[in-house]
N, C-alpha and C. Protein backbone atom coordinates (compact mmCIF):
# COMPACT_ATOMS: atom_id res chain seq x y z
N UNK A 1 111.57 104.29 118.07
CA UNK A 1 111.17 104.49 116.69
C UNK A 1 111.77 105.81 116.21
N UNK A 2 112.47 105.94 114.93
CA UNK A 2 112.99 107.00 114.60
C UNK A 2 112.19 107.89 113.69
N UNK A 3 112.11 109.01 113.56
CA UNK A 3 111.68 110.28 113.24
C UNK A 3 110.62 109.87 111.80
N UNK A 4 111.30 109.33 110.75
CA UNK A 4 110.90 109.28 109.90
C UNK A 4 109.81 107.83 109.93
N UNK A 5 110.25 107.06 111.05
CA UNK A 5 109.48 105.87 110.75
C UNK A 5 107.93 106.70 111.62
N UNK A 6 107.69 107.31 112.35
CA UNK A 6 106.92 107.81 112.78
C UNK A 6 105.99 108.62 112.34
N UNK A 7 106.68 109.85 110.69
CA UNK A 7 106.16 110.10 110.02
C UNK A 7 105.63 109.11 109.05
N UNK A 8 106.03 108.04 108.69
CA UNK A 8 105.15 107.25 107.91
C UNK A 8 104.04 106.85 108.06
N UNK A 9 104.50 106.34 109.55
CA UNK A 9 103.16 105.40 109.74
C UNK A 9 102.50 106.45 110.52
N UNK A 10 102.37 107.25 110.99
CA UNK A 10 101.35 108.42 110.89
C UNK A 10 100.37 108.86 109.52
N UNK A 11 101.16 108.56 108.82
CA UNK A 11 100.58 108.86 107.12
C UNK A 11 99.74 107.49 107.04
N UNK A 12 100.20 106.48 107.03
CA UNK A 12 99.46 105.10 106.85
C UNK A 12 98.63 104.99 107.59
N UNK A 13 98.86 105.40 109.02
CA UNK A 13 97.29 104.81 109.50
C UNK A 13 96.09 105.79 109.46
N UNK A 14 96.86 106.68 108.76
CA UNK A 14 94.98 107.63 108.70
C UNK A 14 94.77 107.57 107.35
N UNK A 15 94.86 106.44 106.86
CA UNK A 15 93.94 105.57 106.09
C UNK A 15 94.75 106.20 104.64
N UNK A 16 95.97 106.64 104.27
CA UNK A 16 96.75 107.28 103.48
C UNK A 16 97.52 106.19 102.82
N UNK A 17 98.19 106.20 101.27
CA UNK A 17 98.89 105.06 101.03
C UNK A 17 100.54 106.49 100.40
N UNK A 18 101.64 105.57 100.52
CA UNK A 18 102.87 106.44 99.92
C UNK A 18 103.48 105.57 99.56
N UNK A 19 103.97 106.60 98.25
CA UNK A 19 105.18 105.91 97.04
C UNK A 19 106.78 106.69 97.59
N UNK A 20 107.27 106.56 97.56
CA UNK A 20 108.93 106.98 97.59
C UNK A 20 108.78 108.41 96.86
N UNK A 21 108.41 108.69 96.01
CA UNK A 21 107.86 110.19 95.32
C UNK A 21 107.31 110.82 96.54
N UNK A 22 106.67 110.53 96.77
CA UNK A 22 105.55 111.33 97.81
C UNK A 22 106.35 111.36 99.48
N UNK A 23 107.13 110.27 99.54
CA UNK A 23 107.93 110.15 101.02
C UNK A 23 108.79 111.17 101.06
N UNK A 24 109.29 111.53 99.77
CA UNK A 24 110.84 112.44 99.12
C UNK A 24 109.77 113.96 99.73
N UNK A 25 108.98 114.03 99.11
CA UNK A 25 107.91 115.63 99.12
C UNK A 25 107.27 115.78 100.61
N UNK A 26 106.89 114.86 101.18
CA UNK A 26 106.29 115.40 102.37
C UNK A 26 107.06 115.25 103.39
N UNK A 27 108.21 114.03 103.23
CA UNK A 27 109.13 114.23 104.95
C UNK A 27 110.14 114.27 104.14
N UNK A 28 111.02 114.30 103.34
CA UNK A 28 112.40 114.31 103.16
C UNK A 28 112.83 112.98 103.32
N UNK A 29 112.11 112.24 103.05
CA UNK A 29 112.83 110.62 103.61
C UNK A 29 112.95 109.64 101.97
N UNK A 30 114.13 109.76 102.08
CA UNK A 30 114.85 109.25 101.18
C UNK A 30 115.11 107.37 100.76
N UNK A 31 115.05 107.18 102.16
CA UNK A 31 114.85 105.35 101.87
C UNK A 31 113.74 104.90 102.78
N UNK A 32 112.48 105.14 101.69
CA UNK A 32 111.36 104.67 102.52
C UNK A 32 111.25 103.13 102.16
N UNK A 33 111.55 102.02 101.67
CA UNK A 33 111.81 100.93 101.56
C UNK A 33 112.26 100.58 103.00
N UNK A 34 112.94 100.94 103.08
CA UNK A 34 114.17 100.68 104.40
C UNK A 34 113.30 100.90 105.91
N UNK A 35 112.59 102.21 105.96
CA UNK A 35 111.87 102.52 107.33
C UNK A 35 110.52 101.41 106.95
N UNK A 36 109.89 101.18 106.06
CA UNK A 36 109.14 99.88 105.58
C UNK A 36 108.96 98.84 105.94
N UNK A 37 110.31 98.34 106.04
CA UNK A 37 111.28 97.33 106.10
C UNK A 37 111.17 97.31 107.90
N UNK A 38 111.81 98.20 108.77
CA UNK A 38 111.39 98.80 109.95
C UNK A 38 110.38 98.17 110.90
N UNK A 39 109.40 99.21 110.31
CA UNK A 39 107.68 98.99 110.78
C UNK A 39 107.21 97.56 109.97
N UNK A 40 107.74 96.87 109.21
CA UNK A 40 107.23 95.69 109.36
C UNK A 40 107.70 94.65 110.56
N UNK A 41 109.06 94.53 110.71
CA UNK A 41 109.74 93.77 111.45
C UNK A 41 108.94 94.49 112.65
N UNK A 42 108.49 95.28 113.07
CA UNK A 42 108.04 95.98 114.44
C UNK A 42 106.55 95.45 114.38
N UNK A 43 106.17 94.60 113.67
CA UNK A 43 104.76 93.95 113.23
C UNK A 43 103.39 94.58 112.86
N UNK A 44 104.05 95.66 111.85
CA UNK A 44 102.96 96.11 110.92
C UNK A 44 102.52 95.50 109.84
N UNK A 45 101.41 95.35 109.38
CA UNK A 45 100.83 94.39 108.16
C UNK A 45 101.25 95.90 107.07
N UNK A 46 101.95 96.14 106.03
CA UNK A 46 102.13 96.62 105.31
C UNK A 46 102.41 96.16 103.73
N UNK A 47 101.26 96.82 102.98
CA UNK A 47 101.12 95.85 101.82
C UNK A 47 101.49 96.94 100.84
N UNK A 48 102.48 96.08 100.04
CA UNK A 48 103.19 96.65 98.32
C UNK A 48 102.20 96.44 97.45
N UNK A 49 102.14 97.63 96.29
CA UNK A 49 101.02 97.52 95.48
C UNK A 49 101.92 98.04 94.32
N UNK A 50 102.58 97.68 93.58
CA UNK A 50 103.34 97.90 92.70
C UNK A 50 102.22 98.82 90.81
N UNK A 51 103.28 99.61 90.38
CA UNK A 51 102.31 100.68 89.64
C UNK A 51 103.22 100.96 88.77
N UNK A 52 102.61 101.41 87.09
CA UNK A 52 103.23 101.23 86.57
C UNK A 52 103.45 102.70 86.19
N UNK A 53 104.65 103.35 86.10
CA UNK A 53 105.69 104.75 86.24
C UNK A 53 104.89 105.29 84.83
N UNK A 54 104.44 107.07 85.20
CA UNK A 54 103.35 107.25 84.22
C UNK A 54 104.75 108.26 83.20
N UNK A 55 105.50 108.70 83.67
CA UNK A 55 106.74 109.08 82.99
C UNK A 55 107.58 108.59 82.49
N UNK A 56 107.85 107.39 82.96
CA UNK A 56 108.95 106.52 82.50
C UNK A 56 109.06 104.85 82.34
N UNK A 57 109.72 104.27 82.11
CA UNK A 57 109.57 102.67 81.80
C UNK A 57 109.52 101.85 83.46
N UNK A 58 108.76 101.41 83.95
CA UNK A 58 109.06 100.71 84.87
C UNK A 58 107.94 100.53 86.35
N UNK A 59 108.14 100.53 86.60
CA UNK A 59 106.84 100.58 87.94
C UNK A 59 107.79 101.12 89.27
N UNK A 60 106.94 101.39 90.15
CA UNK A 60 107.77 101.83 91.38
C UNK A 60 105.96 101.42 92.63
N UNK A 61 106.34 101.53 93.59
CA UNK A 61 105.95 100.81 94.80
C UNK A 61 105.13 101.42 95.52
N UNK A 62 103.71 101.13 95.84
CA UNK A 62 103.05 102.02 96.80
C UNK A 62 102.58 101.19 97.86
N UNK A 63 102.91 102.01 99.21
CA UNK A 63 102.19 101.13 100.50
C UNK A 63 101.09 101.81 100.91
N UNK A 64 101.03 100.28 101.72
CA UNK A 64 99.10 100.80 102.23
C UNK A 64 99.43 99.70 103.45
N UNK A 65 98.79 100.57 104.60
CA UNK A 65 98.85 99.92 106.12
C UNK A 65 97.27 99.03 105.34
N UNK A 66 97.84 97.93 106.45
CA UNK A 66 96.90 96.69 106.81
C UNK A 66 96.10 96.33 108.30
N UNK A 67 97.27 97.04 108.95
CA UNK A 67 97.23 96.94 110.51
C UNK A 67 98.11 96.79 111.45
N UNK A 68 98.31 96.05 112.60
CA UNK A 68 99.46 95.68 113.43
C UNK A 68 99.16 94.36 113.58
N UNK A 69 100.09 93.34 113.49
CA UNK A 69 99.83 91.87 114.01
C UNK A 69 99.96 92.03 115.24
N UNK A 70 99.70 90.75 116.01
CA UNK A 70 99.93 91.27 117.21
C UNK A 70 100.55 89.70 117.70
């Protein structure tokens, strides 16, 4: 597991949810879609909650751990 996927889901499972804003500010991780993407295929239940952008036109993406399938 690489660096950043480790910081995520460290963040997710203590009961924490992150947007790509917040991934950019606390680890420097730039394509959190992608490490997402990752820890799901690695069989995390990770759920998109889509939100609508309080600055600008459009929505952008927040996760929230579910659990591990097993």
């Amino acid at each position: 597991m690489h660096n950043h996927q480790i910081k995520v889901l460290n963040h997710l499972d203590n009961g924490n949810t992150l947007t790509q804003a917040e991934a950019i500010k606390l680890f420097k991780c730039y394509r959190l879609s992608a490490v997402i993407n990752r820890l799901r295929s690695g069989g995390y239940d990770i759920k998109t909650h889509y939100e609508k952008n309080t600055l600008s036109n459009g929505n952008h993406a927040r996760y929230e751990l579910r659990g591990k399938q097993s």
